[in-house]
C-alpha atoms as a PDB file:
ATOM      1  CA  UNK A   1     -62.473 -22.098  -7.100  1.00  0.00           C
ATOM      2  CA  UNK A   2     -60.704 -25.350  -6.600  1.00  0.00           C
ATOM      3  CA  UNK A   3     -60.219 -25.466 -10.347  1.00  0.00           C
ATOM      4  CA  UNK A   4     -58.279 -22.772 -10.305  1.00  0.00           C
ATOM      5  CA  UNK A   5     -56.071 -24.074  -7.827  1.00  0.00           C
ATOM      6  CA  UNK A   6     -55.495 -27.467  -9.842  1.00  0.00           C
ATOM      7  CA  UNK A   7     -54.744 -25.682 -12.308  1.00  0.00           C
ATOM      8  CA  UNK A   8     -52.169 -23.217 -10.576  1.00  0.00           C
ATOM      9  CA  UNK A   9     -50.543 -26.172  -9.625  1.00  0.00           C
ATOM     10  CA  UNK A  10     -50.600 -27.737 -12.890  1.00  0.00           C
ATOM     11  CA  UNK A  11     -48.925 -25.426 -14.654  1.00  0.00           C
ATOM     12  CA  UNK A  12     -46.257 -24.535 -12.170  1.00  0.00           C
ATOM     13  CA  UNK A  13     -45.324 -28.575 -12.562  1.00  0.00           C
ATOM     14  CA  UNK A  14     -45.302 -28.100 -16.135  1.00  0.00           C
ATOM     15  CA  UNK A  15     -43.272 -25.411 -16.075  1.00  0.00           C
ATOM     16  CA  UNK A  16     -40.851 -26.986 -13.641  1.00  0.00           C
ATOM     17  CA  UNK A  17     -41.023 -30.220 -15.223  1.00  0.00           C
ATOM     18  CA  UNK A  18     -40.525 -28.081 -19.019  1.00  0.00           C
ATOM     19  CA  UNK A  19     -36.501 -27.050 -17.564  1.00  0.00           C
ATOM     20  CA  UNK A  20     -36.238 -30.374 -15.408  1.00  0.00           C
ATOM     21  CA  UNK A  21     -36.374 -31.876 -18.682  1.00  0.00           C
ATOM     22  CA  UNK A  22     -33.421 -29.799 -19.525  1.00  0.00           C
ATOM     23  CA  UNK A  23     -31.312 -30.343 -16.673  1.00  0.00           C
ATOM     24  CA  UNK A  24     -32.024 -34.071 -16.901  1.00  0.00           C
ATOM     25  CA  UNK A  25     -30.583 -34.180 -20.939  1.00  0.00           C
ATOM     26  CA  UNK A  26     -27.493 -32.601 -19.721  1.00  0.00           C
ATOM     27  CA  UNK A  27     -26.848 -35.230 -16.679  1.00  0.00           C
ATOM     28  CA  UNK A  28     -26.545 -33.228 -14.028  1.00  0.00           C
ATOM     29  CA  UNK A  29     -27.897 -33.951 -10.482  1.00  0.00           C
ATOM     30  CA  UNK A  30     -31.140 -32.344 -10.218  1.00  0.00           C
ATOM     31  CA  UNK A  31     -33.225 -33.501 -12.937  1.00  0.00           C
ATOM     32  CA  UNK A  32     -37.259 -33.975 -14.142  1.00  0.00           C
ATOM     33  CA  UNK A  33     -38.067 -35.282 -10.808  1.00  0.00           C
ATOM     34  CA  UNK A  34     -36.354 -32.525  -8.370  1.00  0.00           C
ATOM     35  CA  UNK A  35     -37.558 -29.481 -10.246  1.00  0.00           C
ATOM     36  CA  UNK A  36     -41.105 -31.228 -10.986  1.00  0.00           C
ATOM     37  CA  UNK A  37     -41.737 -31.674  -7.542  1.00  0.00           C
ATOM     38  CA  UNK A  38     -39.996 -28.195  -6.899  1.00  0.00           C
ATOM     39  CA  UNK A  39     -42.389 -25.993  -8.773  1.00  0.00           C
ATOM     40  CA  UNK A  40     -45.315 -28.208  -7.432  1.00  0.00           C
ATOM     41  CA  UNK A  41     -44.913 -27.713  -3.913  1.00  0.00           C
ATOM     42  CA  UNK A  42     -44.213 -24.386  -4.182  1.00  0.00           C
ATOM     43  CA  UNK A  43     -47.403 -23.639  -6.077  1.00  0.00           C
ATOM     44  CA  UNK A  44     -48.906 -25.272  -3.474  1.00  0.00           C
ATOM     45  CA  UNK A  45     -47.369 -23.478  -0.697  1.00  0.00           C
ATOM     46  CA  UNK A  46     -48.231 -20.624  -2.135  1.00  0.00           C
ATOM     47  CA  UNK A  47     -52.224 -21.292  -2.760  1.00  0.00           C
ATOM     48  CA  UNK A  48     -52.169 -22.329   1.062  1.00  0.00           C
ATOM     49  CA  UNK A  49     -50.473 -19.400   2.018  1.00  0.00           C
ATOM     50  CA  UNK A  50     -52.979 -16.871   0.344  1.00  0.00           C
ATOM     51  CA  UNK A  51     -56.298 -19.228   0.593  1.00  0.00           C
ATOM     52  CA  UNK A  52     -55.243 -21.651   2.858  1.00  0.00           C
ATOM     53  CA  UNK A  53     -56.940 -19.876   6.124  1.00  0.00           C
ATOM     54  CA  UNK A  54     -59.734 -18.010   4.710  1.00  0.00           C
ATOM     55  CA  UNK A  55     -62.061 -20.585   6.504  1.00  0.00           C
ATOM     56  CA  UNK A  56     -60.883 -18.909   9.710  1.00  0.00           C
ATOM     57  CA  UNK A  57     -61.179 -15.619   8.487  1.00  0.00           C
ATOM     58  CA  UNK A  58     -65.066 -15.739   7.649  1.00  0.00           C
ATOM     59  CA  UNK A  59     -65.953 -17.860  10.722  1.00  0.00           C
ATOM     60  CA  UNK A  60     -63.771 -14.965  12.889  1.00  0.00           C
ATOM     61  CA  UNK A  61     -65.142 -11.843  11.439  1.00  0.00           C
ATOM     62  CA  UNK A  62     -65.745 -10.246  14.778  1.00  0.00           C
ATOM     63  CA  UNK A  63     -62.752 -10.961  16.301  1.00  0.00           C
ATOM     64  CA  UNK A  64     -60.713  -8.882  13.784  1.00  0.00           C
ATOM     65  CA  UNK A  65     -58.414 -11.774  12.778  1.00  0.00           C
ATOM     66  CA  UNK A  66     -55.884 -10.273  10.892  1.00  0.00           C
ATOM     67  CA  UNK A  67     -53.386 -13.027   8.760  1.00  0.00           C
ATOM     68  CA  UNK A  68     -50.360 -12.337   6.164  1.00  0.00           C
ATOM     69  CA  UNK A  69     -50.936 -14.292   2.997  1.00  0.00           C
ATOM     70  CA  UNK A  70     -47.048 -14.220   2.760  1.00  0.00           C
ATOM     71  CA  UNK A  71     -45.823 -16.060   5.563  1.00  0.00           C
ATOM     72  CA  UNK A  72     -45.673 -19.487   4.209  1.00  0.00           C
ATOM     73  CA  UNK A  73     -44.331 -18.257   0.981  1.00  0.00           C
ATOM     74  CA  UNK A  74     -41.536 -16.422   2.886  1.00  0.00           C
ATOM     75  CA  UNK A  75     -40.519 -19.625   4.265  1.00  0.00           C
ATOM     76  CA  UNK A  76     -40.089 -21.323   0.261  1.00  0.00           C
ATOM     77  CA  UNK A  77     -37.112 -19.599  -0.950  1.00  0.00           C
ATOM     78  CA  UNK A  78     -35.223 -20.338   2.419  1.00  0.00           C
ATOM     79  CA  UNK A  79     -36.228 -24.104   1.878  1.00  0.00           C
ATOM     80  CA  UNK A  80     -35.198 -24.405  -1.633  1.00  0.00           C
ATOM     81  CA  UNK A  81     -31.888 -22.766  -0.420  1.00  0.00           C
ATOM     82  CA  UNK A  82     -31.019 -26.041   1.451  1.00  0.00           C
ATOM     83  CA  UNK A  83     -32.117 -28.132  -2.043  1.00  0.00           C
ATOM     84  CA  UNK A  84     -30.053 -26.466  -4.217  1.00  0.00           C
ATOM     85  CA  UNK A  85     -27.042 -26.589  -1.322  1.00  0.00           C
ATOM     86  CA  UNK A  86     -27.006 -30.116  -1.820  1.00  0.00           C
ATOM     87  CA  UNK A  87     -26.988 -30.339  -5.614  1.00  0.00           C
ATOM     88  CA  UNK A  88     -23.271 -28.026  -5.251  1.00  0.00           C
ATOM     89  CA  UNK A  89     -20.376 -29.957  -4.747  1.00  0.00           C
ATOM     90  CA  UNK A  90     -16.657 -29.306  -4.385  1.00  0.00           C
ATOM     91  CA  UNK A  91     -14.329 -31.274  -6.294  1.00  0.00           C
ATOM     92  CA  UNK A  92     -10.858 -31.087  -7.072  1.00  0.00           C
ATOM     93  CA  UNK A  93     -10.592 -27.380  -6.805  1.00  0.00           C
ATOM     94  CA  UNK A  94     -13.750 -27.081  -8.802  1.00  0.00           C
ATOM     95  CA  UNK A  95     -17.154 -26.299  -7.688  1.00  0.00           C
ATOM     96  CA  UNK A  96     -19.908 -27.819  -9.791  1.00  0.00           C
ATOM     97  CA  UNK A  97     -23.768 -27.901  -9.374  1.00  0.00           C
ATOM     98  CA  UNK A  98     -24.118 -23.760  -9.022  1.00  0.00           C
ATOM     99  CA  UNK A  99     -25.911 -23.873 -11.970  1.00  0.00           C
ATOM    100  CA  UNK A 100     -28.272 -26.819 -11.121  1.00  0.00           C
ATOM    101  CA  UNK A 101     -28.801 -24.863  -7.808  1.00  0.00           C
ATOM    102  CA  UNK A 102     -29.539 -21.803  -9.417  1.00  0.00           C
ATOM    103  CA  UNK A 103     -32.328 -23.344 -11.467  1.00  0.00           C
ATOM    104  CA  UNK A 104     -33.947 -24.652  -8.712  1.00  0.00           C
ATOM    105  CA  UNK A 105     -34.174 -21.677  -6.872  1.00  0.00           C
ATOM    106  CA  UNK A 106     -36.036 -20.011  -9.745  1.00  0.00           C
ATOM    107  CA  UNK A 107     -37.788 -23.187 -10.340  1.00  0.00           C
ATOM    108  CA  UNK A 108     -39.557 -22.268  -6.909  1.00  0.00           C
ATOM    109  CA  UNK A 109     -40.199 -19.090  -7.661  1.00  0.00           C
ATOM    110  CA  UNK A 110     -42.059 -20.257 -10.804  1.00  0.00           C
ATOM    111  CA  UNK A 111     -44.424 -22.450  -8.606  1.00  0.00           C
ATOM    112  CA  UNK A 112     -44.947 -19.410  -6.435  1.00  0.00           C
ATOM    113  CA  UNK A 113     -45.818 -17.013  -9.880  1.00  0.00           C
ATOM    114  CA  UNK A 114     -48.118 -19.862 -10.576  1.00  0.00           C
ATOM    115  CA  UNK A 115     -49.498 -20.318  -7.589  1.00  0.00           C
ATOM    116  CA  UNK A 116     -50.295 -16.737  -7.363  1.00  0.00           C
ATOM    117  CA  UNK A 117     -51.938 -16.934 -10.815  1.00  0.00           C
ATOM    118  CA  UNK A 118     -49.525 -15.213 -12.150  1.00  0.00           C
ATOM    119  CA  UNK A 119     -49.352 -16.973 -15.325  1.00  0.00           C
ATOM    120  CA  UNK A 120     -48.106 -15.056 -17.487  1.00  0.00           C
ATOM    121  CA  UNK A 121     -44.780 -14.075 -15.694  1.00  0.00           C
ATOM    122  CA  UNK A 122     -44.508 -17.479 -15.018  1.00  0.00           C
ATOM    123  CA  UNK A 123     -44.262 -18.595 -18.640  1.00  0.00           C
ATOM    124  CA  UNK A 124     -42.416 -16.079 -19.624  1.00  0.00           C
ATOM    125  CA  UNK A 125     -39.549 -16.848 -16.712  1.00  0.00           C
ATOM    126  CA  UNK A 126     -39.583 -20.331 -17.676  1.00  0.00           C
ATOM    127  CA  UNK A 127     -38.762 -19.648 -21.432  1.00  0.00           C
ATOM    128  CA  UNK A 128     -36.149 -17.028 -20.410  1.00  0.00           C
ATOM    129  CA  UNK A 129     -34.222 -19.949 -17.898  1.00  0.00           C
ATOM    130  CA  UNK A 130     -34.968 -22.889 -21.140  1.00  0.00           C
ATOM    131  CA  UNK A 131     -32.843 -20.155 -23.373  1.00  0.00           C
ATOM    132  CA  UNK A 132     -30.353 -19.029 -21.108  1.00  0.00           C
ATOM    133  CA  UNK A 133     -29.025 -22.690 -20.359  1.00  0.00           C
ATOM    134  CA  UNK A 134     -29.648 -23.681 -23.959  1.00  0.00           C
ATOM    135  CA  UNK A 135     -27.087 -20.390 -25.088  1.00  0.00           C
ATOM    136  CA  UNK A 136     -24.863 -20.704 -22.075  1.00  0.00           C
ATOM    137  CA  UNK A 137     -24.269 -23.772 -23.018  1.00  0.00           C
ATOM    138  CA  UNK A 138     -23.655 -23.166 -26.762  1.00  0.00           C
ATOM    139  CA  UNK A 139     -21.448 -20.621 -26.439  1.00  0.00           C
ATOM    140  CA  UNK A 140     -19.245 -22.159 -23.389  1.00  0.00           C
ATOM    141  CA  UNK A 141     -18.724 -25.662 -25.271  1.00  0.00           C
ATOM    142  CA  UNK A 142     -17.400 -22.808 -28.647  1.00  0.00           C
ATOM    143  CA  UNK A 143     -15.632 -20.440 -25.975  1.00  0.00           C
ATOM    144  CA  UNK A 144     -15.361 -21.216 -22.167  1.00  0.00           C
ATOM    145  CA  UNK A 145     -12.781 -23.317 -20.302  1.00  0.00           C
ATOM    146  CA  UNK A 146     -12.641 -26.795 -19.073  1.00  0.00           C
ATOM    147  CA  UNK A 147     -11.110 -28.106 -16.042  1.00  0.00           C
ATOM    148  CA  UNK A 148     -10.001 -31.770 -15.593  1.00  0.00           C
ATOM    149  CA  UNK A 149      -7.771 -33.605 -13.773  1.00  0.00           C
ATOM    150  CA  UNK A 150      -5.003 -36.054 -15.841  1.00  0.00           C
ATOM    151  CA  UNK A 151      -2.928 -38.970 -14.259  1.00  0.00           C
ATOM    152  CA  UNK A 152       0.196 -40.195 -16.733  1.00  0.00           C
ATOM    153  CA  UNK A 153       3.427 -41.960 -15.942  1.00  0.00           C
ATOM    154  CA  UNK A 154       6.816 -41.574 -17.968  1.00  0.00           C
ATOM    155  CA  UNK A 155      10.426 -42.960 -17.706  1.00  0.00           C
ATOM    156  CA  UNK A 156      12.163 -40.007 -17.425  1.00  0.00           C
ATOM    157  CA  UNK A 157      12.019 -36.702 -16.032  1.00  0.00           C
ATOM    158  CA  UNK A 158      12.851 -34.946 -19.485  1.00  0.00           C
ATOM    159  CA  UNK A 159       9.608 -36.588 -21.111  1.00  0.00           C
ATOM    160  CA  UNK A 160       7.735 -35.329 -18.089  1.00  0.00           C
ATOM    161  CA  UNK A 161       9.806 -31.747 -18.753  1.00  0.00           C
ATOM    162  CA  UNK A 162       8.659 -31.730 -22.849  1.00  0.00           C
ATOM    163  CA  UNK A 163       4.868 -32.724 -22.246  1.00  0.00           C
ATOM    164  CA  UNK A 164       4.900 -29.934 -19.764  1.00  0.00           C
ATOM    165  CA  UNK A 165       7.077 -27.452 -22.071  1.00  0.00           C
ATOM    166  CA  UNK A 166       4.680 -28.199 -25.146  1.00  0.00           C
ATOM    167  CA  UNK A 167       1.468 -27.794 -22.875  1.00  0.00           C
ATOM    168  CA  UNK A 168       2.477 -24.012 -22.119  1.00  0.00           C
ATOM    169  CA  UNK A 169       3.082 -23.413 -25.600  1.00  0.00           C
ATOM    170  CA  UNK A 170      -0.327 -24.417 -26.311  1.00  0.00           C
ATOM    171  CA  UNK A 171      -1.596 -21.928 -23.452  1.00  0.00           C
ATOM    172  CA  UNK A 172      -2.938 -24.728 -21.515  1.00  0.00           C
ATOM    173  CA  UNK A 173      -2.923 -23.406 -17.680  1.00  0.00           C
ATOM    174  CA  UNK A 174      -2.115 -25.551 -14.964  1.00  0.00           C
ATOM    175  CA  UNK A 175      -3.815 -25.174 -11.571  1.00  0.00           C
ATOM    176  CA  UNK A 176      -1.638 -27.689  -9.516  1.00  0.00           C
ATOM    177  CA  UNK A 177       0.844 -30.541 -10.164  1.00  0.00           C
ATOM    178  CA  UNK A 178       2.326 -33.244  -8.117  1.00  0.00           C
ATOM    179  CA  UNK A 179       4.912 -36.113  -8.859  1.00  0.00           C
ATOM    180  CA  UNK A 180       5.708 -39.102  -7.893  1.00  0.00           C
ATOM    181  CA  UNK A 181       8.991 -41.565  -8.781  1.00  0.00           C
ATOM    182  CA  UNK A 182       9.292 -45.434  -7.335  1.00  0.00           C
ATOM    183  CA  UNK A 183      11.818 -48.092  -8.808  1.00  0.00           C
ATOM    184  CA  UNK A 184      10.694 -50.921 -11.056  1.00  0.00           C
ATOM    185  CA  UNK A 185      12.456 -53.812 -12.534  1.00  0.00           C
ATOM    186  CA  UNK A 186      13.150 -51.858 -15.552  1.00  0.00           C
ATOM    187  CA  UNK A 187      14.219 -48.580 -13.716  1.00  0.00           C
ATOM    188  CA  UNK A 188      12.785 -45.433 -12.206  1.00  0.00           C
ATOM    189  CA  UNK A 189       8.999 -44.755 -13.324  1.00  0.00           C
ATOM    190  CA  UNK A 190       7.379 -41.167 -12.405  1.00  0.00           C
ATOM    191  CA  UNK A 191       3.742 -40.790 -11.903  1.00  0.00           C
ATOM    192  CA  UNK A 192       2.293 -36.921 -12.699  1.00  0.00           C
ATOM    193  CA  UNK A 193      -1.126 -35.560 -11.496  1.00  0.00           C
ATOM    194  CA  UNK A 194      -1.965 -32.482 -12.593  1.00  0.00           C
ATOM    195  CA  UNK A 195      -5.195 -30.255 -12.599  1.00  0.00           C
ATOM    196  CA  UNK A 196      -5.341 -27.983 -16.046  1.00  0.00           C
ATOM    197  CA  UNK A 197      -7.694 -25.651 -17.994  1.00  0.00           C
ATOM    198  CA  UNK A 198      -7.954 -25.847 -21.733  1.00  0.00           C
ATOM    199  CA  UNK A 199     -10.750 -24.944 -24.187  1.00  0.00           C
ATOM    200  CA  UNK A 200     -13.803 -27.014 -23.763  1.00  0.00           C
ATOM    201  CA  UNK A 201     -14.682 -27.899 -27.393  1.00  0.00           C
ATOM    202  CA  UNK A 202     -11.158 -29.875 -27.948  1.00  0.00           C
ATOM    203  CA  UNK A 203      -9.742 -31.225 -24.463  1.00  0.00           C
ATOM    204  CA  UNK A 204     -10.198 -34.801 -24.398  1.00  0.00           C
ATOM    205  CA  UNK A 205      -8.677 -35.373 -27.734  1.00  0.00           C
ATOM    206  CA  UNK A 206      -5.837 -32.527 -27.553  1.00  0.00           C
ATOM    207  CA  UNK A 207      -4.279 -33.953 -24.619  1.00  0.00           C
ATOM    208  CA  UNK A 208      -4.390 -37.105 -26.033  1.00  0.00           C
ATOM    209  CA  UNK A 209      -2.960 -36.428 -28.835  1.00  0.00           C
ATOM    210  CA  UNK A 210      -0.195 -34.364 -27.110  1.00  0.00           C
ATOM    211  CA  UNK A 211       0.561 -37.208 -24.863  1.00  0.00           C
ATOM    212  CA  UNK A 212       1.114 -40.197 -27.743  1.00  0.00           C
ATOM    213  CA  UNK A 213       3.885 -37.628 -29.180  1.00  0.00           C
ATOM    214  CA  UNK A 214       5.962 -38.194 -27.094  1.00  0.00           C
ATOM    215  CA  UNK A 215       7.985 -42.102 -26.310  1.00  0.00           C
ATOM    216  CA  UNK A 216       7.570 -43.672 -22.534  1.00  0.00           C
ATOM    217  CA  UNK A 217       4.721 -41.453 -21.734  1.00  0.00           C
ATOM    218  CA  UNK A 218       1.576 -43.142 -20.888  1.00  0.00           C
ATOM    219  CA  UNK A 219      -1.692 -41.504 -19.980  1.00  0.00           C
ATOM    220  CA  UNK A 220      -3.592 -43.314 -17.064  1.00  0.00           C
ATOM    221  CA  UNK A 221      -7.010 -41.495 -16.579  1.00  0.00           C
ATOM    222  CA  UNK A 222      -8.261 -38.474 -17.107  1.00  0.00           C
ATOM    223  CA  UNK A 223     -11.684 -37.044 -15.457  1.00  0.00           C
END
């Protein structure tokens, strides 16, 4: 019988390990390590929850010991709750790690199909999360939206005016904006911020490329 449980466990930390792999080629917070260790503990938790006390049981028969092999489960998904709460962050108007969060979460349940011996379901889940990022993924870097934050300076107001005037042409949408002016040797100099949305598959270079049309306009970060 402990075989089975090793290998309960074992595949659970594949499985988590299989879309840790994943997260960890994309960069994001949570990677190999988190979701490894994810699905492996819950596996566990869950073998201890259902087998965990059956010592007790068979040494108690007369005393009509009665114990629910879901209690320690139950107690899992509230745990991996607080995990995944500290992969989201909030950042300039944007929240990012929801999906890193959301993987996690079913990263646990995994290790609880497996530790359950539910193999099958297991596998199956696992494959169906591997795909879903994979196509997400695909089809928001052809279709979705980007948001990023660009700092530029310029000497004039109406160079600040045209970059913004050509921007709306090209339907980029602009969440917030902010300007700044201060005196130099050589004159007034304005400093823009601005937060935007614009197709993910061309952003970097199209604002780049919109910025060096115009004179005076220099572009100091963008993130």
């Amino acid at each position: 019988m402990a075989w089975e449980y090793i290998l309960r466990i074992l595949i659970a930390a594949l499985m988590g390990g299989a879309i840790g792999l994943e997260r960890e080629y994309r960069a994001k917070g949570a990677g190999f390590r988190t979701h490894f260790l994810v699905a492996l503990g819950s596996a566990l938790l869950m073998v201890l929850s259902q087998y965990g006390f059956m010592d007790l049981l068979e040494s108690n028969k007369d005393l009509s010991i009665r114990l629910d092999p879901s209690r320690i489960a139950a107690q899992v998904v509230s745990g991996i709750g607080f995990i995944g709460a500290g992969t989201i962050i909030f950042q300039k108007h944007v929240v990012k790690g929801l999906t890193t969060a959301a993987g996690i979460w079913v990263v646990g349940a995994i290790g609880m199909g497996c530790g359950a011996g539910l193999y099958v379901l297991s596998v199956t889940t696992t494959v169906l999360v591997l795909i879903g990022l994979e196509a997400m993924n695909i089809f928001l870097r052809r279709f979705g939206t980007r948001a990023f934050a660009v700092r530029f300076s310029a000497e004039s107001q109406n160079a600040i005016d045209t970059v913004l005037e050509r921007l709306r042409r090209l339907h980029v949408e602009i969440d917030s904006y902010k300007m700044e002016d201060k005196s130099t040797s050589k004159g007034a100099l304005y400093n823009v911020s601005m937060e935007m949305k614009v197709m993910r598959n061309s952003f970097q270079r199209r604002i780049l490329d919109i910025m060096q049309e115009f004179e005076g306009v220099t572009v100091e970060e963008i993130e």
